[in-house]
N, C-alpha and C. Protein backbone atom coordinates (compact mmCIF):
# COMPACT_ATOMS: atom_id res chain seq x y z
N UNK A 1 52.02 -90.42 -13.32
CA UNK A 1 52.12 -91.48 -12.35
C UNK A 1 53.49 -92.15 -12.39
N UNK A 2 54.04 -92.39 -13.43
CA UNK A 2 55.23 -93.08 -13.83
C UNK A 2 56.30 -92.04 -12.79
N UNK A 3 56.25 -90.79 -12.56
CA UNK A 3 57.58 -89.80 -12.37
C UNK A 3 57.00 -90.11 -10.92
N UNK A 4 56.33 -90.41 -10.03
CA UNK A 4 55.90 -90.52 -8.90
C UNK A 4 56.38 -91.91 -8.03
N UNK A 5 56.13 -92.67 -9.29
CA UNK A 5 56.78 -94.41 -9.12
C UNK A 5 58.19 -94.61 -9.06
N UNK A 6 58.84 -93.66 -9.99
CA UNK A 6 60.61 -94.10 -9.79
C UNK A 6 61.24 -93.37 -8.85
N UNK A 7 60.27 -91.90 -8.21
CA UNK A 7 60.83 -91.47 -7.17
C UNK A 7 60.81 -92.24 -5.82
N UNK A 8 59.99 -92.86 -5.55
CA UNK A 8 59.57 -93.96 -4.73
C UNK A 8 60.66 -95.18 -4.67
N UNK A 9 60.92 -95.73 -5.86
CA UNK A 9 61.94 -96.40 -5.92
C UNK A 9 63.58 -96.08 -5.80
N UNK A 10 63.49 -94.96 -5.82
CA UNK A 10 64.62 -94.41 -5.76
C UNK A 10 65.26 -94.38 -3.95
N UNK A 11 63.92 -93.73 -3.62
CA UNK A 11 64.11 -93.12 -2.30
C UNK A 11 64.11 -95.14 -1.23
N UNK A 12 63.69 -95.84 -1.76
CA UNK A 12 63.62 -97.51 -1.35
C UNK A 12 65.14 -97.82 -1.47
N UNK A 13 65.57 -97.77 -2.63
CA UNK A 13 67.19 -98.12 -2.89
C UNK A 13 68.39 -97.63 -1.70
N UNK A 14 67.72 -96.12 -1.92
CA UNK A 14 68.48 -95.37 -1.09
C UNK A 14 68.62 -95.81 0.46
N UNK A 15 67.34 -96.05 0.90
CA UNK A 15 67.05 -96.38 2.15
C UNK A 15 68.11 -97.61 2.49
N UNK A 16 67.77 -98.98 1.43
CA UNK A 16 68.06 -99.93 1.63
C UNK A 16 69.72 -99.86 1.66
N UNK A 17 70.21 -98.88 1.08
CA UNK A 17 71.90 -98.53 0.78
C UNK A 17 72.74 -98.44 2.17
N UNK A 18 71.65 -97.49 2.83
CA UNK A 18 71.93 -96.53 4.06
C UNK A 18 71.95 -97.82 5.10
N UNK A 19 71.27 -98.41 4.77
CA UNK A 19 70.91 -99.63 6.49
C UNK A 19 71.61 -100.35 5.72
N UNK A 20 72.06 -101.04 5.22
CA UNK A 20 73.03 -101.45 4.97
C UNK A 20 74.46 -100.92 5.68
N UNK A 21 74.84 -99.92 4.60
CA UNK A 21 76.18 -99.45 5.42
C UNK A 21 76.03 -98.97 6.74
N UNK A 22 74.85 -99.09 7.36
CA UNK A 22 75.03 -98.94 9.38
C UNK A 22 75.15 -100.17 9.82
N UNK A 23 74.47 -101.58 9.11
CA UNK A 23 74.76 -102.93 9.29
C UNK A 23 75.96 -102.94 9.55
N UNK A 24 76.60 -102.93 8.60
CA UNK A 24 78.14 -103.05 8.30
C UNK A 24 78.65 -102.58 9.33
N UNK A 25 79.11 -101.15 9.22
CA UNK A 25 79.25 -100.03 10.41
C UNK A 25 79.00 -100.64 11.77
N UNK A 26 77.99 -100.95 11.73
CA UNK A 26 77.70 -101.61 13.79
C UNK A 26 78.49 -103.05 13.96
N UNK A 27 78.96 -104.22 12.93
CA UNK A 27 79.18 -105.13 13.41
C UNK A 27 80.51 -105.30 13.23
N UNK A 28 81.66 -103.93 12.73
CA UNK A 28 82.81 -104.15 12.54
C UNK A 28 82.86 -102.81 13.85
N UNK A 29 82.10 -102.61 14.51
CA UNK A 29 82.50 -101.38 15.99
C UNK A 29 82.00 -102.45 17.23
N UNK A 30 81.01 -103.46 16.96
CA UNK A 30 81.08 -105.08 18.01
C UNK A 30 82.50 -105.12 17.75
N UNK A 31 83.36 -105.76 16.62
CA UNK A 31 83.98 -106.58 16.60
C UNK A 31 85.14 -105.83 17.09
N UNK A 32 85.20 -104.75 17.03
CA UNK A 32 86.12 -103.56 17.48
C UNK A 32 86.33 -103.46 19.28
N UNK A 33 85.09 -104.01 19.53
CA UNK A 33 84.95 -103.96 21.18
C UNK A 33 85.02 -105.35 21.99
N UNK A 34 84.84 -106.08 21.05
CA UNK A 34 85.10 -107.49 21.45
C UNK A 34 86.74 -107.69 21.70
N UNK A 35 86.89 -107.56 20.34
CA UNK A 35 88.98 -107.79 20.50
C UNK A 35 89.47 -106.98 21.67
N UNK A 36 89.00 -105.28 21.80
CA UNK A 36 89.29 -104.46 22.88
C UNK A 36 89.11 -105.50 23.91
N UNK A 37 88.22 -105.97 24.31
CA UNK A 37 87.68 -106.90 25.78
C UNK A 37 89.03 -108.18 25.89
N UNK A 38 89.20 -108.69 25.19
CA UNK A 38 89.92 -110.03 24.97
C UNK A 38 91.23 -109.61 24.89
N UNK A 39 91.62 -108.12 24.46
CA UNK A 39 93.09 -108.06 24.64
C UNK A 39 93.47 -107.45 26.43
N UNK A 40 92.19 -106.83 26.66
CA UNK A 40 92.15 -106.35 28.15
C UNK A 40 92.48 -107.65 29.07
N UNK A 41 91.72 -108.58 28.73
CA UNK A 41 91.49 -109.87 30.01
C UNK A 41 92.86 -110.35 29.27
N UNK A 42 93.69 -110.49 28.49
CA UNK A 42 95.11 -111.07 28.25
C UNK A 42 96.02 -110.38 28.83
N UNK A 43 95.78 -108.65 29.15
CA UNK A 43 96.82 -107.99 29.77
C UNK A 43 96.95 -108.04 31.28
N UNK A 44 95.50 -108.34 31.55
CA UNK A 44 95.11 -108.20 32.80
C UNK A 44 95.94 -110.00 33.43
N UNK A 45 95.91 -111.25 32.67
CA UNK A 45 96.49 -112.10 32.92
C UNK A 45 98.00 -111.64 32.87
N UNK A 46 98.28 -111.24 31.93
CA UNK A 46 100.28 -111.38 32.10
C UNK A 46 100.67 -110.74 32.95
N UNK A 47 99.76 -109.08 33.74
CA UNK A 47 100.43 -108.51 34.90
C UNK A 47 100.27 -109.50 35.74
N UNK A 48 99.09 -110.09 35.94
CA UNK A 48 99.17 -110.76 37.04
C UNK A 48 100.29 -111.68 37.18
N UNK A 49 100.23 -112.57 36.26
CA UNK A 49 101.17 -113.79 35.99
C UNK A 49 102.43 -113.39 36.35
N UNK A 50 103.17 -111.96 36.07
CA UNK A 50 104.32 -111.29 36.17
C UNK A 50 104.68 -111.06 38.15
N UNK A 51 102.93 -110.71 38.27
CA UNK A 51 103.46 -109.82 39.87
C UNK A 51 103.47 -111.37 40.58
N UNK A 52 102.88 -112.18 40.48
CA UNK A 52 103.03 -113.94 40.92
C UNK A 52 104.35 -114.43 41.16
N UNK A 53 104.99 -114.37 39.89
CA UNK A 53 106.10 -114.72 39.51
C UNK A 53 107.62 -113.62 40.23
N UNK A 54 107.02 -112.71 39.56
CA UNK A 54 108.25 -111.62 40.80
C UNK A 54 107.77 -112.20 42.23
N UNK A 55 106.66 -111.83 42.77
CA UNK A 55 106.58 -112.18 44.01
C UNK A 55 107.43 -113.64 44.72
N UNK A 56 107.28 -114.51 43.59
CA UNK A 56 108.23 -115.90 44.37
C UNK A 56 109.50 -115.50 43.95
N UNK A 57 109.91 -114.49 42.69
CA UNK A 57 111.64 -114.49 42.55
C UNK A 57 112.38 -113.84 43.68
N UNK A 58 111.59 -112.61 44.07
CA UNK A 58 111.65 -111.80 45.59
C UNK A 58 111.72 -112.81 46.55
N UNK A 59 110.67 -113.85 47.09
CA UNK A 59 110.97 -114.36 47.98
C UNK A 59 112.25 -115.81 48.09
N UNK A 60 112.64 -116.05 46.63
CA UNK A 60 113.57 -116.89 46.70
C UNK A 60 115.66 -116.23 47.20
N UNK A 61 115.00 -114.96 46.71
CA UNK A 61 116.42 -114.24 46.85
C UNK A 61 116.28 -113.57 47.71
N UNK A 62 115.49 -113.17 48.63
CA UNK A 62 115.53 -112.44 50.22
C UNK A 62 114.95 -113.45 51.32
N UNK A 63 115.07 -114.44 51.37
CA UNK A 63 114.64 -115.49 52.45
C UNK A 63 116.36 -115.61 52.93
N UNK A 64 116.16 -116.00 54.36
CA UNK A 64 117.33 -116.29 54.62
C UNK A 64 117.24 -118.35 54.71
N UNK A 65 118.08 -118.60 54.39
CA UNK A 65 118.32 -120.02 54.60
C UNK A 65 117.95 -120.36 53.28
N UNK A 66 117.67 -122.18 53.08
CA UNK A 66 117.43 -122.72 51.70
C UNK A 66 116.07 -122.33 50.90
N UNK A 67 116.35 -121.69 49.81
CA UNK A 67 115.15 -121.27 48.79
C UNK A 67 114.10 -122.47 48.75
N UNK A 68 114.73 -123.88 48.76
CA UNK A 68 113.88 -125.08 48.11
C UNK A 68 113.09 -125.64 49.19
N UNK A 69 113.09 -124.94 50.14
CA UNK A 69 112.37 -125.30 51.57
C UNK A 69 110.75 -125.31 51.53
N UNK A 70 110.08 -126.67 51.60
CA UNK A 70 108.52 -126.43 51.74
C UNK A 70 107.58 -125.38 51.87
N UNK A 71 108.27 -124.76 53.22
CA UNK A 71 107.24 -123.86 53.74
C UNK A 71 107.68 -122.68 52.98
N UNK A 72 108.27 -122.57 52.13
CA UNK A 72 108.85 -121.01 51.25
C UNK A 72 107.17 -120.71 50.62
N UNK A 73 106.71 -121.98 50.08
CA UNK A 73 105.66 -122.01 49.17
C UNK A 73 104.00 -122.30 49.49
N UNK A 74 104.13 -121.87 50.88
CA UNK A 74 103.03 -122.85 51.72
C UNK A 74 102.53 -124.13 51.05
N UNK A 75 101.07 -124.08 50.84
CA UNK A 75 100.34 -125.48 50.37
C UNK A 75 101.34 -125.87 48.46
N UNK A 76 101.72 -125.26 47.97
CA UNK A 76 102.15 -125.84 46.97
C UNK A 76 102.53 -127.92 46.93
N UNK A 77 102.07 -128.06 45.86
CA UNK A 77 102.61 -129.75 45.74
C UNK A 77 103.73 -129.36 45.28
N UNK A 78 104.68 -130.30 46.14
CA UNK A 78 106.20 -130.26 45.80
C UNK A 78 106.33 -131.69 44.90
N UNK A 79 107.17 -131.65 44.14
CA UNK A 79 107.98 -133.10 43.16
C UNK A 79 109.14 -132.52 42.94
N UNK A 80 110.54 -133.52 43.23
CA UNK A 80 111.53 -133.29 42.16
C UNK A 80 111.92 -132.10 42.43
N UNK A 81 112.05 -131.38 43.27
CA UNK A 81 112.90 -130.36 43.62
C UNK A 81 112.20 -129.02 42.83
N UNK A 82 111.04 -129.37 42.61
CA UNK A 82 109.84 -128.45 42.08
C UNK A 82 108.53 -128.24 42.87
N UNK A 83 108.58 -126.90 42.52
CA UNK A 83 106.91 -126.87 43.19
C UNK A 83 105.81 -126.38 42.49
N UNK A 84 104.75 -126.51 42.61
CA UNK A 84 103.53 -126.18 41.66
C UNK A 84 102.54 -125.28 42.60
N UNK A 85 102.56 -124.18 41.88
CA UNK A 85 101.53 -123.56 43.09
C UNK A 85 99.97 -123.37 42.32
N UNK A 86 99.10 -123.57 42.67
CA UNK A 86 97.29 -122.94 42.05
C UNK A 86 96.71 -121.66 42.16
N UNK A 87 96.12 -121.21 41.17
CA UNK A 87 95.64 -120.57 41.23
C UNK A 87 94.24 -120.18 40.63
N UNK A 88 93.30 -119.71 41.26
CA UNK A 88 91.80 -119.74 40.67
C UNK A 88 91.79 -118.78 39.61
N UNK A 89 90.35 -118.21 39.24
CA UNK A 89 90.24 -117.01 38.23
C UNK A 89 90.51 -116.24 38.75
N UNK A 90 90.48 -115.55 39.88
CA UNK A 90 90.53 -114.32 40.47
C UNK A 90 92.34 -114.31 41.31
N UNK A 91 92.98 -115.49 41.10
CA UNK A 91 94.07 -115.33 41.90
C UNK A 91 94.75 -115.86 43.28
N UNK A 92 93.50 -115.82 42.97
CA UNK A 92 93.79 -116.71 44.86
C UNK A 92 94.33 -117.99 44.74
N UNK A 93 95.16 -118.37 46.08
CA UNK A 93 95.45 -119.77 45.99
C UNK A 93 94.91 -121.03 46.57
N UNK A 94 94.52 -121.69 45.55
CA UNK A 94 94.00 -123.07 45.98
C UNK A 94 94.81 -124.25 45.80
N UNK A 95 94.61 -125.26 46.71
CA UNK A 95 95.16 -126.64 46.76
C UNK A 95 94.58 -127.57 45.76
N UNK A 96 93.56 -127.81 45.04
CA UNK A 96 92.72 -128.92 44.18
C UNK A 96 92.99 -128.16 42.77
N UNK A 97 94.19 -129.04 41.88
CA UNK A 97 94.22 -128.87 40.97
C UNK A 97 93.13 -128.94 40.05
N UNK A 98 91.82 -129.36 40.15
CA UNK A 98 91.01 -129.47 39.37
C UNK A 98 90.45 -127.67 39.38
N UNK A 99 90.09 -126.84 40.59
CA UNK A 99 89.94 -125.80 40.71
C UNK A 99 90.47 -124.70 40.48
N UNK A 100 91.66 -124.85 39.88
CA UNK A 100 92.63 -124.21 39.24
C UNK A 100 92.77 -123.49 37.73
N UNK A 101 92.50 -122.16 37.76
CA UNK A 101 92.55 -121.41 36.05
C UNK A 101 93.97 -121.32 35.74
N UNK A 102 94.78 -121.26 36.63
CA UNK A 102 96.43 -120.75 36.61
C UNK A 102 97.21 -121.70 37.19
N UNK A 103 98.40 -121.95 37.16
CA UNK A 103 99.81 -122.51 38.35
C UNK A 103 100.81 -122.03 37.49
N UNK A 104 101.49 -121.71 38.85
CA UNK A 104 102.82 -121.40 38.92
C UNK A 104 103.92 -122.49 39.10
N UNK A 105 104.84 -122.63 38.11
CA UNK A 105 106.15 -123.90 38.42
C UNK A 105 107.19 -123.28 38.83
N UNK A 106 108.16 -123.33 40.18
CA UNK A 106 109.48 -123.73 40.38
C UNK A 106 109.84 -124.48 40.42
N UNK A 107 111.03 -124.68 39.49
CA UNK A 107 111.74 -125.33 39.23
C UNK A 107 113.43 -125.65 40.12
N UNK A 108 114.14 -125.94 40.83
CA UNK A 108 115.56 -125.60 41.11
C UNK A 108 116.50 -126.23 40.83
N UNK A 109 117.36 -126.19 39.87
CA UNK A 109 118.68 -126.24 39.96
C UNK A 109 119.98 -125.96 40.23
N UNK A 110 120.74 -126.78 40.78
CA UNK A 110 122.38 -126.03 41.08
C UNK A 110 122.18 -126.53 42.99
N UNK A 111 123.32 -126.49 43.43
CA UNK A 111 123.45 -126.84 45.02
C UNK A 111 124.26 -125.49 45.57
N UNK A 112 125.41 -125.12 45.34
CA UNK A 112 125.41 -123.89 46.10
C UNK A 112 125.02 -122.93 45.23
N UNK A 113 124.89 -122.89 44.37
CA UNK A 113 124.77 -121.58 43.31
C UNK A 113 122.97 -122.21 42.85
N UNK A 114 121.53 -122.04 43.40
CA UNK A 114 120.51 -122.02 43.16
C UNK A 114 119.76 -121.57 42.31
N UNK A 115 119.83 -122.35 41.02
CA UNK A 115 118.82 -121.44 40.12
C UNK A 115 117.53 -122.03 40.10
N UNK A 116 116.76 -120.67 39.86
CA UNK A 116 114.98 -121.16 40.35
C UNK A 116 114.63 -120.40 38.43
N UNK A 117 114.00 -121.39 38.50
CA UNK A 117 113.26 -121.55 36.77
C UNK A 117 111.70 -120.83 36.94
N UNK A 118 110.93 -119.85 37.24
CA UNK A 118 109.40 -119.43 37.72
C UNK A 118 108.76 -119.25 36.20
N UNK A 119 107.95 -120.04 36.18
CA UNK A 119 106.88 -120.13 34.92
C UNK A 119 105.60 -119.95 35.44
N UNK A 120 104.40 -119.63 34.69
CA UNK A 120 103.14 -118.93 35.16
C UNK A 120 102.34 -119.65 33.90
N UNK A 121 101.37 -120.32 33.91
CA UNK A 121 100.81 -121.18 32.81
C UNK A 121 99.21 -120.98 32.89
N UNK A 122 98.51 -120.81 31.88
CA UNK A 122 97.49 -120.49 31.85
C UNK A 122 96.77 -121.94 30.74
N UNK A 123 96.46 -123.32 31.13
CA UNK A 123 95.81 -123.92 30.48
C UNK A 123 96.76 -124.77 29.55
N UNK A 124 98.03 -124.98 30.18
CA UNK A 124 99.22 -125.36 29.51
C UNK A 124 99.90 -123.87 28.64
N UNK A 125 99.68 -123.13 28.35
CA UNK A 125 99.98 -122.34 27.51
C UNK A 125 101.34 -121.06 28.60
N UNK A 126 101.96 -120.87 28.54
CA UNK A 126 102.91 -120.44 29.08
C UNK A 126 102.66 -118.48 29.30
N UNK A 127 102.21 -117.93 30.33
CA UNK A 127 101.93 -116.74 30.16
C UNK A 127 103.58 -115.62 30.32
N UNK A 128 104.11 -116.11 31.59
CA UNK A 128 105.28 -115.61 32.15
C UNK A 128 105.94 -116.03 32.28
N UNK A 129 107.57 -116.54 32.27
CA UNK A 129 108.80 -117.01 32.56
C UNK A 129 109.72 -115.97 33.27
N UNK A 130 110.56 -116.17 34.42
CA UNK A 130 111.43 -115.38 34.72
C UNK A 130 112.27 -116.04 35.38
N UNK A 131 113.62 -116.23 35.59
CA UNK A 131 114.38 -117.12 36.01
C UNK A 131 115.56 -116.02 37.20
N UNK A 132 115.91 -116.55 38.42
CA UNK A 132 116.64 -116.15 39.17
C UNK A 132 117.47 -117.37 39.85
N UNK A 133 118.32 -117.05 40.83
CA UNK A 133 119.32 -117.35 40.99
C UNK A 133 120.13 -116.78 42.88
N UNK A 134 120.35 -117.56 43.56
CA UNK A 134 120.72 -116.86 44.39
C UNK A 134 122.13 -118.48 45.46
N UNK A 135 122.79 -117.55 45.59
CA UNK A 135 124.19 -117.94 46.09
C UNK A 135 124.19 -118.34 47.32
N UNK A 136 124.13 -119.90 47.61
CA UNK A 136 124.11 -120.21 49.68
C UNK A 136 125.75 -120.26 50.09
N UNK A 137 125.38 -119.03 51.19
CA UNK A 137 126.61 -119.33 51.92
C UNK A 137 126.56 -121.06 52.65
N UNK A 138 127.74 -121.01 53.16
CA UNK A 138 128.48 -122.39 53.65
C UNK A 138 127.78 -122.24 55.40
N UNK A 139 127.81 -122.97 55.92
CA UNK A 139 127.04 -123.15 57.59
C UNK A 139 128.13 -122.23 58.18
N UNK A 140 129.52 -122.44 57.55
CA UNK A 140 130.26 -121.81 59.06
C UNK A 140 131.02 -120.32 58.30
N UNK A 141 130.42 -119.76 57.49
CA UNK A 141 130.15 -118.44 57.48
C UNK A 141 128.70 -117.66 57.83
N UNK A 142 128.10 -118.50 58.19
CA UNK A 142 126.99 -117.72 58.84
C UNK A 142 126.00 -117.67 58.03
């Protein structure tokens, strides 16, 4: 009876060894898929934040006339020779800063020589920066 009893115990240990190391095993392949998820939705923010941000550096340097002009930015709140643009979770643009996951800041400095400062902010936290620059001719060169 005794050689019947420690095989029993043996084969219990064993068991308990095995589920164990699949415990283990399953919650470091979660944690493996979690970070995967969270570095996805961070990449998926900075392209965006990037194509935002090119998109206003493009339109500050191929507009004809003054970059710092209202309607460059439609609904954006302007201050201070800055503008703030919104943006929801998905991108789109909204006017009610409270509704807002994202904004975009221009900034401008300089009078004939225009530099535009474009930042992309996610919650105060700074996702994108890209800075451009573009040269106004004088009225009577055209």
């Amino acid at each position: 009876m005794e050689i019947k009893s420690s095989k029993t115990k043996l084969f219990l240990i064993e068991l308990i060894v095995v589920i164990f190391f699949f415990a283990v095993s399953s919650v470091v392949c979660v944690n493996l898929f979690a970070r995967a998820r969270l570095m996805s939705i961070s990449s998926s923010e900075t392209t965006n934040a990037m194509l935002r941000a090119q998109s206003a550096a493009e339109m500050i340097r191929g507009t004809r006339g003054d970059p710092r002009s209202a309607s460059m930015f439609g609904s954006a709140a302007a201050a201070d020779g800055s503008y703030t643009v919104y943006y929801d979770r998905s991108w789109t643009q909204v006017q009610d800063q409270g509704q807002c996951a994202y904004q975009m800041n221009v900034t401008f400095t300089g009078e004939r020589l225009v530099k535009a400062s474009i930042t992309v902010q996610k919650g105060g936290a700074e996702l994108f920066r890209i800075n451009t620059a573009r040269y106004l001719e004088s009225e009577a060169n055209g």
